[in-house]
N, C-alpha and C. Protein backbone atom coordinates (compact mmCIF):
# COMPACT_ATOMS: atom_id res chain seq x y z
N UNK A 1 99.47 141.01 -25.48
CA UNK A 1 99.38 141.34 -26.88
C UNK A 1 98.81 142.75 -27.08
N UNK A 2 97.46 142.91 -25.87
CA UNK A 2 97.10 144.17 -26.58
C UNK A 2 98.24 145.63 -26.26
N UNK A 3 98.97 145.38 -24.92
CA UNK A 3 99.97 146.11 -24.76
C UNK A 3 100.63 146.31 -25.86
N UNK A 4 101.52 144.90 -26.60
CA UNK A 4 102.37 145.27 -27.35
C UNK A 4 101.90 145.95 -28.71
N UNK A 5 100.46 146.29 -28.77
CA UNK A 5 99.95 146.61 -30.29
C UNK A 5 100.19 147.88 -29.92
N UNK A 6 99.74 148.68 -28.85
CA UNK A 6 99.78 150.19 -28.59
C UNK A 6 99.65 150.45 -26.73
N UNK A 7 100.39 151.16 -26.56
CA UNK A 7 100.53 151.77 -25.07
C UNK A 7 100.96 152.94 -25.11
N UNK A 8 100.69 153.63 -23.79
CA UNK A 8 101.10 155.05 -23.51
C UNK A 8 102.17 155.19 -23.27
N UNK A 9 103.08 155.92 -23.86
CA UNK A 9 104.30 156.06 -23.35
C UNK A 9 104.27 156.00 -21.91
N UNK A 10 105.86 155.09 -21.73
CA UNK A 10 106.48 155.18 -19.82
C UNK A 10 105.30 153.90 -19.03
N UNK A 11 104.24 153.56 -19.93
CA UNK A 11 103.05 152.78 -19.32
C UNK A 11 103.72 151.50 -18.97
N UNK A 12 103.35 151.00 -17.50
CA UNK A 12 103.56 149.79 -16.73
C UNK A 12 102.21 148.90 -16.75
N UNK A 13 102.76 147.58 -17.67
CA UNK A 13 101.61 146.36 -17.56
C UNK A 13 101.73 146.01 -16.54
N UNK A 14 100.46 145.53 -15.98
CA UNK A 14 100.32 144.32 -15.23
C UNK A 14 98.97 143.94 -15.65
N UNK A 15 98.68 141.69 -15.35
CA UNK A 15 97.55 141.73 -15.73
C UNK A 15 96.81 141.62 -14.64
N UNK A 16 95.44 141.88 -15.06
CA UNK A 16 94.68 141.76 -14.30
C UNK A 16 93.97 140.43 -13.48
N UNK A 17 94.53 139.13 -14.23
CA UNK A 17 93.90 137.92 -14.51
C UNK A 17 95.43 137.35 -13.74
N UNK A 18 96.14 137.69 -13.28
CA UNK A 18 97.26 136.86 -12.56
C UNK A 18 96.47 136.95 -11.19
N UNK A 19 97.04 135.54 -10.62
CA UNK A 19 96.25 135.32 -9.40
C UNK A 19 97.05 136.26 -8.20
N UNK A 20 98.36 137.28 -8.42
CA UNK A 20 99.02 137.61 -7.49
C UNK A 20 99.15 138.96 -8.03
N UNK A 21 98.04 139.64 -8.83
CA UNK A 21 97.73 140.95 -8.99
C UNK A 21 97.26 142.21 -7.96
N UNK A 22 97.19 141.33 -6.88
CA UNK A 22 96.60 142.45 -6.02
C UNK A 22 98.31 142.52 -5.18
N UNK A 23 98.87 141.36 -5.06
CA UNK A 23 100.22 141.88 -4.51
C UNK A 23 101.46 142.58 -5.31
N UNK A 24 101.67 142.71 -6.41
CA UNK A 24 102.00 143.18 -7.38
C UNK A 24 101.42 144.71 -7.35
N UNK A 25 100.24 144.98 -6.89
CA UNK A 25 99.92 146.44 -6.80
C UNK A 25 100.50 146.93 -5.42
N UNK A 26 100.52 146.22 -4.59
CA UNK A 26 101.02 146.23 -3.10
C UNK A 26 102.45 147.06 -3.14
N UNK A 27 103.32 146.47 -4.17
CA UNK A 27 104.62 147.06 -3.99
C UNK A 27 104.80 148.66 -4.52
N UNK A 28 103.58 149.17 -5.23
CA UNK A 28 103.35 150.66 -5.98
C UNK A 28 103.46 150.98 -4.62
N UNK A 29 103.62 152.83 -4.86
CA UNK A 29 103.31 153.73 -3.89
C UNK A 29 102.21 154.21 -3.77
N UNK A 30 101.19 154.39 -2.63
CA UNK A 30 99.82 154.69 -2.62
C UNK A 30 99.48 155.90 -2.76
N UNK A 31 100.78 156.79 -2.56
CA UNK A 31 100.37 158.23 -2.23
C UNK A 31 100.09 159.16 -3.83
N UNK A 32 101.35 158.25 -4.53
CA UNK A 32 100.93 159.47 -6.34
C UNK A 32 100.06 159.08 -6.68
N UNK A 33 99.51 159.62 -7.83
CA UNK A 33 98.60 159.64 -8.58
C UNK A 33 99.03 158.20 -9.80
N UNK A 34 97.98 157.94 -10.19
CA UNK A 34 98.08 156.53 -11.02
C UNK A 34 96.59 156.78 -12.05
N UNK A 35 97.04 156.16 -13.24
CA UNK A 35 96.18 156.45 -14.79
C UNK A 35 96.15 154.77 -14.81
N UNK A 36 94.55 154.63 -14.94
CA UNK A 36 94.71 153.05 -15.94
C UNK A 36 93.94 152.85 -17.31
N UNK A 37 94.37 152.14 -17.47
CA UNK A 37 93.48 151.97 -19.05
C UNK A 37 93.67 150.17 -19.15
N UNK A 38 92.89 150.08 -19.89
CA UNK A 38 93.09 148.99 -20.68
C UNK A 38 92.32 149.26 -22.17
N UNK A 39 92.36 147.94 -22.53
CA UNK A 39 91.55 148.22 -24.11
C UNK A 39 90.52 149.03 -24.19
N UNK A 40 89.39 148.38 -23.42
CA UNK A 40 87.91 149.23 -23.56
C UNK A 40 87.76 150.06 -22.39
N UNK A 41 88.22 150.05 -21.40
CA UNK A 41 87.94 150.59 -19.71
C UNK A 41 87.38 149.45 -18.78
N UNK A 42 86.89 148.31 -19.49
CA UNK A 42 86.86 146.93 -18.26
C UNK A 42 87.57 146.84 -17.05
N UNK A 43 88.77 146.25 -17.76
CA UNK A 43 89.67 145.73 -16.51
C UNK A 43 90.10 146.74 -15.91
N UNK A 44 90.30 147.89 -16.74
CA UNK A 44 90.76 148.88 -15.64
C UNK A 44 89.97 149.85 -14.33
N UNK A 45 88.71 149.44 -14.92
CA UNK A 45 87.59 150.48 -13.81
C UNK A 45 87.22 148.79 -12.82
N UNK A 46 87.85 147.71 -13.14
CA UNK A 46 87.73 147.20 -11.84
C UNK A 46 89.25 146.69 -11.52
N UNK A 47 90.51 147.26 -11.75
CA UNK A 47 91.37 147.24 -11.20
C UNK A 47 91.37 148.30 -10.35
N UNK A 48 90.78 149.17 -10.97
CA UNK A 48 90.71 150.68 -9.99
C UNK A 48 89.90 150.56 -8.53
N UNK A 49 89.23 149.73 -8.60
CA UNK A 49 88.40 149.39 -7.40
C UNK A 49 89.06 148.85 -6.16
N UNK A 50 89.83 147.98 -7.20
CA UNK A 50 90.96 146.67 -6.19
C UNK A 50 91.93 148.06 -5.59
N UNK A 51 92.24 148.79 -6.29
CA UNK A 51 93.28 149.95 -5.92
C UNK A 51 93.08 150.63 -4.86
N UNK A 52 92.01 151.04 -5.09
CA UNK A 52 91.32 151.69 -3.55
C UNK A 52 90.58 150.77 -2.61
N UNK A 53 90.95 149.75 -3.15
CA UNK A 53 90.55 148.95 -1.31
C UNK A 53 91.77 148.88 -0.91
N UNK A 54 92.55 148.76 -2.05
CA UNK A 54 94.19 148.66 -1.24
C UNK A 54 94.53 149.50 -0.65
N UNK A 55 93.76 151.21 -0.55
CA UNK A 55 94.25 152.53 -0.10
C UNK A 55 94.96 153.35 -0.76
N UNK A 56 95.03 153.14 -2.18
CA UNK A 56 95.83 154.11 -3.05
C UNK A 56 94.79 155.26 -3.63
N UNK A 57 95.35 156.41 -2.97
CA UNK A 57 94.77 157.72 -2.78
C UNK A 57 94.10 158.42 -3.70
N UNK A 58 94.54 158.37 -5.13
CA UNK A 58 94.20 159.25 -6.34
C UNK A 58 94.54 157.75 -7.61
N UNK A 59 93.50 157.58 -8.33
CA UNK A 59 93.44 156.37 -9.34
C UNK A 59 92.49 157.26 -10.29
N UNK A 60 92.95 157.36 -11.59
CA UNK A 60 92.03 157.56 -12.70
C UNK A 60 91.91 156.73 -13.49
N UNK A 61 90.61 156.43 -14.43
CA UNK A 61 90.52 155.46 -15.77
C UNK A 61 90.32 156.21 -16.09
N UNK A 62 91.31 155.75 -17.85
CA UNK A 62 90.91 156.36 -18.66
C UNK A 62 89.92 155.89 -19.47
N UNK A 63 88.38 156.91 -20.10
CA UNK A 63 87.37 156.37 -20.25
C UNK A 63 87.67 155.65 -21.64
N UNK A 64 86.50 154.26 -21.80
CA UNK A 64 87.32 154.14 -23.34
C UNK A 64 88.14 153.58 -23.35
N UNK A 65 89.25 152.98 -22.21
CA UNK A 65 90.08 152.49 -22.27
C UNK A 65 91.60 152.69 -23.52
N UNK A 66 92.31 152.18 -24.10
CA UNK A 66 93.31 152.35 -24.92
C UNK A 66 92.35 152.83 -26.57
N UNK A 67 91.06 152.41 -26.60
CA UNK A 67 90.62 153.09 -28.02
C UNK A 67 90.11 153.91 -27.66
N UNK A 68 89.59 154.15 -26.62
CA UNK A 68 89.34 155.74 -26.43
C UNK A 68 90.24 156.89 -26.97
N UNK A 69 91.49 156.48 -26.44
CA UNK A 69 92.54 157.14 -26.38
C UNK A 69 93.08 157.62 -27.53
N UNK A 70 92.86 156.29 -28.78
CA UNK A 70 93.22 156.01 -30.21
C UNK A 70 92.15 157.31 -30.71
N UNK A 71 90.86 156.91 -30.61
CA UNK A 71 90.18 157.65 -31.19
C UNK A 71 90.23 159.30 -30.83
N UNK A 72 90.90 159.68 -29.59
CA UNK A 72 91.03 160.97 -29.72
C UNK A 72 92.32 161.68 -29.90
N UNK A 73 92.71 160.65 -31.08
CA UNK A 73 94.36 160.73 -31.56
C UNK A 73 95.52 161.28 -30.75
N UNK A 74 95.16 160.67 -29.37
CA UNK A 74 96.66 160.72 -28.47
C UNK A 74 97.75 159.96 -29.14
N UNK A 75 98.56 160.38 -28.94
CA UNK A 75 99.49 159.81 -29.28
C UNK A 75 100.30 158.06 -28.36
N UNK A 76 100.76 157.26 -29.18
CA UNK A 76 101.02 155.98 -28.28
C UNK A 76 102.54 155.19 -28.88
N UNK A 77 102.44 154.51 -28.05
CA UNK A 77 104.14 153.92 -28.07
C UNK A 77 103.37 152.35 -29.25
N UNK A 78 104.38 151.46 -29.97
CA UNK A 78 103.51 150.34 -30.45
C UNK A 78 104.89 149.39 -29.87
N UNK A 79 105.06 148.10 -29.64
CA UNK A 79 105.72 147.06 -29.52
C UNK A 79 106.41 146.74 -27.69
């Protein structure tokens, strides 16, 4: 839901709360660079963790998560 209210353009869900989330990150490439967010920065500063135990090289959160983002009037995709 909160995806479909607002996301970053080109942005790929996954949740964090599926029990087969860490293999689901498995099939990404480790070597580019990767942005996460979620709503507040929760799930994403500990998906980011899971990321780099997996060995994926360069991971940013964004701080603030998706209202961070709102509030510094980036622009976002809705539905």
């Amino acid at each position: 839901e909160e995806f479909d209210d607002a996301h970053i353009e080109d942005a790929v869900m996954l949740d964090f709360y599926r029990e087969d989330f860490a293999q689901q990150l498995a099939t990404f490439d480790r070597t580019v660079p990767y942005v996460l967010y979620c709503r507040s920065g929760n799930r994403s500063s500990q998906a980011r963790t899971v990321m780099t135990e997996l060995g994926f090289e360069d991971v940013a959160d964004v701080e603030d998560g998706i209202l961070g983002w709102l509030d510094s009037g980036f622009p976002v995709v809705a539905g």
